[in-house]
N, C-alpha and C. Protein backbone atom coordinates (compact mmCIF):
# COMPACT_ATOMS: atom_id res chain seq x y z
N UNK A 1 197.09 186.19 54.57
CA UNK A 1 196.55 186.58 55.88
C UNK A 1 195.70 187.83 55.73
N UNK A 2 194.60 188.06 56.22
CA UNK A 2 193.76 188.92 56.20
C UNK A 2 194.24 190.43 57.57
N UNK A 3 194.19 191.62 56.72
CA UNK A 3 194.30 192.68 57.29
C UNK A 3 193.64 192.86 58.32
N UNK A 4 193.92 193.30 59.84
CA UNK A 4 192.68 193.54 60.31
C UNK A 4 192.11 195.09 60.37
N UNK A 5 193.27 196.36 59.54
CA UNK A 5 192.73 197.23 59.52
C UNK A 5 191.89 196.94 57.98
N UNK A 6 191.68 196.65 57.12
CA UNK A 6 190.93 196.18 55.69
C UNK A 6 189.40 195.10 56.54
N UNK A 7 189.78 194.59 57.43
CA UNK A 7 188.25 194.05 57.50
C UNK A 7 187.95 195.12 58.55
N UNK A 8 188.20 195.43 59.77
CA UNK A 8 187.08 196.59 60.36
C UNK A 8 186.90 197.36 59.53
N UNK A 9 187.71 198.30 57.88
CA UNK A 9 187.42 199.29 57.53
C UNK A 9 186.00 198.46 56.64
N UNK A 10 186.00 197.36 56.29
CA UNK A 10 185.04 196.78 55.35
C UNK A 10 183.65 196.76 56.31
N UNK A 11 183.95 196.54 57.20
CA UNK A 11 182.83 196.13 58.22
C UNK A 11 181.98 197.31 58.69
N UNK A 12 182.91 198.25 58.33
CA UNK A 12 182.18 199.87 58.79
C UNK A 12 181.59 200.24 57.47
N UNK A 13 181.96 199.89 56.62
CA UNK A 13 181.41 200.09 54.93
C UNK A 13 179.86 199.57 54.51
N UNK A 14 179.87 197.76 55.01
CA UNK A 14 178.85 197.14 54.84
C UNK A 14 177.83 197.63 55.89
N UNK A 15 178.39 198.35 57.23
CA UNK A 15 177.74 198.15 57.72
C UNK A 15 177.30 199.80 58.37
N UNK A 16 177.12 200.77 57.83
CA UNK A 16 177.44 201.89 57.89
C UNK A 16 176.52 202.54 59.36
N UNK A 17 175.46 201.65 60.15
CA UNK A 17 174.78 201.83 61.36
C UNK A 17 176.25 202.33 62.11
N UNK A 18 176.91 201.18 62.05
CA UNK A 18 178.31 201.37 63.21
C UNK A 18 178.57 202.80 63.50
N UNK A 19 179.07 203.48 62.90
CA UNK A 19 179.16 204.85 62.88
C UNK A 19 178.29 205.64 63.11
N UNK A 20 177.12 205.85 62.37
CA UNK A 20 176.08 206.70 62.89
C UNK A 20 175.48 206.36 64.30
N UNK A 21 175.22 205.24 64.69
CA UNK A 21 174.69 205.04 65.42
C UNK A 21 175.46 205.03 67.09
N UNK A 22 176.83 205.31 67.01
CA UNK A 22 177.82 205.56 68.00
C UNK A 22 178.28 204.29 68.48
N UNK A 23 178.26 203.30 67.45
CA UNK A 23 179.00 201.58 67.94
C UNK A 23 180.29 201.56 67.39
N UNK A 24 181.16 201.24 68.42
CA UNK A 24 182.13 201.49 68.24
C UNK A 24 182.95 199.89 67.66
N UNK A 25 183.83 199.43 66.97
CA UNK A 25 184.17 198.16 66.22
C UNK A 25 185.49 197.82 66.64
N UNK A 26 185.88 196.75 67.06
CA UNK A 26 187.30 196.46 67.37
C UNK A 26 187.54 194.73 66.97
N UNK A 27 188.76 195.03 65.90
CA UNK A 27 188.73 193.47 65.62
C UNK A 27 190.07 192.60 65.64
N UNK A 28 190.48 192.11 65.90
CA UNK A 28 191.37 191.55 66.56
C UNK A 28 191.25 189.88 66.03
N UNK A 29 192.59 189.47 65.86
CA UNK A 29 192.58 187.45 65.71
C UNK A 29 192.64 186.88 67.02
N UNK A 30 192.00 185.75 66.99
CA UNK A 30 192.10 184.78 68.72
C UNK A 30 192.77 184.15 67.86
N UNK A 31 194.24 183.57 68.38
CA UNK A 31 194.72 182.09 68.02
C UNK A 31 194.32 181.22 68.93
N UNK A 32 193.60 181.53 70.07
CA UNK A 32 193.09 180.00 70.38
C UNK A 32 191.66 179.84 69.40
N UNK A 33 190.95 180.35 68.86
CA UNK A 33 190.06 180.29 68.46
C UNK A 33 189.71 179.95 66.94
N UNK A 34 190.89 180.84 66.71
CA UNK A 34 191.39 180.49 64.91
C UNK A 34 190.17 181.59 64.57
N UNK A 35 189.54 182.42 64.78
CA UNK A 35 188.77 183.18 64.16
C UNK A 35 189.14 184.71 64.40
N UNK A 36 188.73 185.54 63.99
CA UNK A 36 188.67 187.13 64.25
C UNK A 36 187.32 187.37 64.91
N UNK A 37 187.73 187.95 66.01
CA UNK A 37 186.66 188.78 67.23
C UNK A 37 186.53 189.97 66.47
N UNK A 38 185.46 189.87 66.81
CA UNK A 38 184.68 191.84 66.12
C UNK A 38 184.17 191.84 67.78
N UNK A 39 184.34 193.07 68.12
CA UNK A 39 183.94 193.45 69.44
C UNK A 39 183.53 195.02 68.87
N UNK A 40 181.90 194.53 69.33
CA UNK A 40 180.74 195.96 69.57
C UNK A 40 180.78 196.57 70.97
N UNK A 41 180.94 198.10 70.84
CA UNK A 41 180.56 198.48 72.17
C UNK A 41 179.98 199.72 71.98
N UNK A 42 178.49 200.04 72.60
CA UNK A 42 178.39 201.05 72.74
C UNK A 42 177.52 201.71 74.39
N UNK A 43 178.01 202.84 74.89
CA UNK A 43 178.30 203.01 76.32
C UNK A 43 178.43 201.91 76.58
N UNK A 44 177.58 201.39 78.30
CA UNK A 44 177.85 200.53 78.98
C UNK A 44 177.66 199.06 78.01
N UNK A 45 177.34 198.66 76.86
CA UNK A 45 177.02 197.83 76.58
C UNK A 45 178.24 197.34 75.36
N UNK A 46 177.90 195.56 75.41
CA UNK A 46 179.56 195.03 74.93
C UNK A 46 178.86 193.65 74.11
N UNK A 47 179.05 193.37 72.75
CA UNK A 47 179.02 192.10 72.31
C UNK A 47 180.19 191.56 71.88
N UNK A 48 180.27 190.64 71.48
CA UNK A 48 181.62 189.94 70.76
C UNK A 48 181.09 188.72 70.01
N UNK A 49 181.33 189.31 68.91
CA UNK A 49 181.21 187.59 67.90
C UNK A 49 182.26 187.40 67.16
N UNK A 50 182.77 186.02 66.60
CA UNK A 50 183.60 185.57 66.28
C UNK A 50 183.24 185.15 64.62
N UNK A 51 184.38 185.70 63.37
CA UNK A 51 184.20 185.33 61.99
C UNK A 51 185.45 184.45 62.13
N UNK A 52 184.90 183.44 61.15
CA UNK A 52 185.62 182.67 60.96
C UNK A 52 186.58 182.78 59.86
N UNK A 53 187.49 182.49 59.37
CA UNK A 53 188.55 183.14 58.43
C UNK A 53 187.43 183.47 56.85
N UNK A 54 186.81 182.08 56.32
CA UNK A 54 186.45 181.98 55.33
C UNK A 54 185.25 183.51 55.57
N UNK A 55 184.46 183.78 56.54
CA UNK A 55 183.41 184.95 56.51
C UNK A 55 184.47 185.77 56.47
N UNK A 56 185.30 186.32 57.16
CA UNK A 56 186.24 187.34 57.02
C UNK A 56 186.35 187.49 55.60
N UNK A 57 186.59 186.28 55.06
CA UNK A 57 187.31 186.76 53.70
C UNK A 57 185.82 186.95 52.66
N UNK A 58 184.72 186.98 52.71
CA UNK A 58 183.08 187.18 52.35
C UNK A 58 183.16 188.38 52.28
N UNK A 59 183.29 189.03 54.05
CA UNK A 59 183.29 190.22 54.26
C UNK A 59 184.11 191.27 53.17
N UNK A 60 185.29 190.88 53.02
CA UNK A 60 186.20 191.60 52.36
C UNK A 60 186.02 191.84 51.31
N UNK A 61 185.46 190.76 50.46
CA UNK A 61 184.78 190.75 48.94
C UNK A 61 183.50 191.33 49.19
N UNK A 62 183.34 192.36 49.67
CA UNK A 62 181.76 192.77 49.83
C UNK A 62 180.79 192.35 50.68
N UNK A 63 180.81 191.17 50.82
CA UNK A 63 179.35 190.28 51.09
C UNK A 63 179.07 190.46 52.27
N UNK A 64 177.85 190.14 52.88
CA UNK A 64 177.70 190.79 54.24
C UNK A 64 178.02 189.58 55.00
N UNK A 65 177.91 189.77 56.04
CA UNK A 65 179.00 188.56 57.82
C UNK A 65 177.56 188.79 57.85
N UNK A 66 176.52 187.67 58.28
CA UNK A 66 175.54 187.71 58.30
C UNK A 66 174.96 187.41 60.01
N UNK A 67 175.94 186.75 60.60
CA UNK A 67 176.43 186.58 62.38
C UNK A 67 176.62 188.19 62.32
N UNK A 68 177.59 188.84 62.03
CA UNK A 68 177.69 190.07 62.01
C UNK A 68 176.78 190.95 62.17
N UNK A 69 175.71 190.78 61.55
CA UNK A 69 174.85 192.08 61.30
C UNK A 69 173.67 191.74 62.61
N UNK A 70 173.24 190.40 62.57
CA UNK A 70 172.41 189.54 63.62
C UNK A 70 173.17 190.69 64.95
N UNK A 71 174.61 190.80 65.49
CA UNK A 71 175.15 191.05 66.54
C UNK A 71 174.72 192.41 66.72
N UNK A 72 175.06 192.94 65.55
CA UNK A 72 174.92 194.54 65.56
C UNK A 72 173.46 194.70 65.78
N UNK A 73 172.15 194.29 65.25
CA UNK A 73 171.02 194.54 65.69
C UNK A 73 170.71 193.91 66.56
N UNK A 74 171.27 193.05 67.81
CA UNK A 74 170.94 192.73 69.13
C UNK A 74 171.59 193.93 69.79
N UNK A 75 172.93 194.52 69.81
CA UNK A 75 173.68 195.15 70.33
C UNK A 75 172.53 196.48 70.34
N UNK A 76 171.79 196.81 69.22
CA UNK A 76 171.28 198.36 68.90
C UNK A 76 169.92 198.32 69.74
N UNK A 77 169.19 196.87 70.07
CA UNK A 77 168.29 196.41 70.57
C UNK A 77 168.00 196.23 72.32
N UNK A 78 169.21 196.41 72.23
CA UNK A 78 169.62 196.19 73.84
C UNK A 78 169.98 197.49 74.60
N UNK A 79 170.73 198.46 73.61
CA UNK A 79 170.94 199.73 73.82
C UNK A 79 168.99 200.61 74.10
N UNK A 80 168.47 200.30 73.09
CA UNK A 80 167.25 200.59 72.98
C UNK A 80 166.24 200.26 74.39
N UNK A 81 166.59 199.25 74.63
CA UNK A 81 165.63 198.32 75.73
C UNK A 81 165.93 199.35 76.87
N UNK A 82 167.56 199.34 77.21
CA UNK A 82 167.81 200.15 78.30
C UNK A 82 167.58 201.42 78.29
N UNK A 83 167.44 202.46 77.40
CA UNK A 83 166.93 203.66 77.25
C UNK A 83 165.41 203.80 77.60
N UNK A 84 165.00 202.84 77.14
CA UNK A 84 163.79 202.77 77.55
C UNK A 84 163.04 202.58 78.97
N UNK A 85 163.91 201.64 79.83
CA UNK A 85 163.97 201.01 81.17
C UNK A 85 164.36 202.44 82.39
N UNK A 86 165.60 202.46 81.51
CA UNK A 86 165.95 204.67 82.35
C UNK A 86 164.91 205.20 81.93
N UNK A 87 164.51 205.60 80.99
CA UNK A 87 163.23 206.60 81.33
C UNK A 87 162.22 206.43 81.72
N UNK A 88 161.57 204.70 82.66
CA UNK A 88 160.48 204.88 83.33
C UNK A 88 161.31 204.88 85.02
N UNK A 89 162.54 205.33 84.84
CA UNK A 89 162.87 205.08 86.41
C UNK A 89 162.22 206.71 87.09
């Protein structure tokens, strides 16, 4: 069974934006889903994607969650959009 403090700590490793960039990581198993939720949040803004055991276990060996990273640069993209949208208000 896969750790879920060993994959968020992996996921903050591969993915080192998370941190600097103030996204915060929460990962958790769905048993209805059979996968692990990674839940992005930063302020008002929220994604959630789902690894499937075998990416989990990618992740862990290094390799990058490639859904993963896709999430994190919509999540940083969207943060962006709205910063942008507040400062022509």
């Amino acid at each position: 069974m896969i750790d879920k403090a060993q994959l968020c700590e992996k996921i903050r490793k591969i993915y080192p934006d998370i941190g600097e960039c103030g996204i915060d990581v929460k990962v958790e198993y769905d048993d209805q889903q059979k996968a692990w939720v990674v839940d992005l949040k930063k302020g008002g803004h929220e994604l959630k994607t789902f690894l499937e055991d075998n990416d989990a276990e990618k992740c862990l060996d290094g390799k990058q969650c490639v859904s993963l990273g896709i999430e994190i640069a919509q999540l940083k993209a969207n943060v962006e959009r709205m910063k942008e949208t507040d400062g022509r208000s």
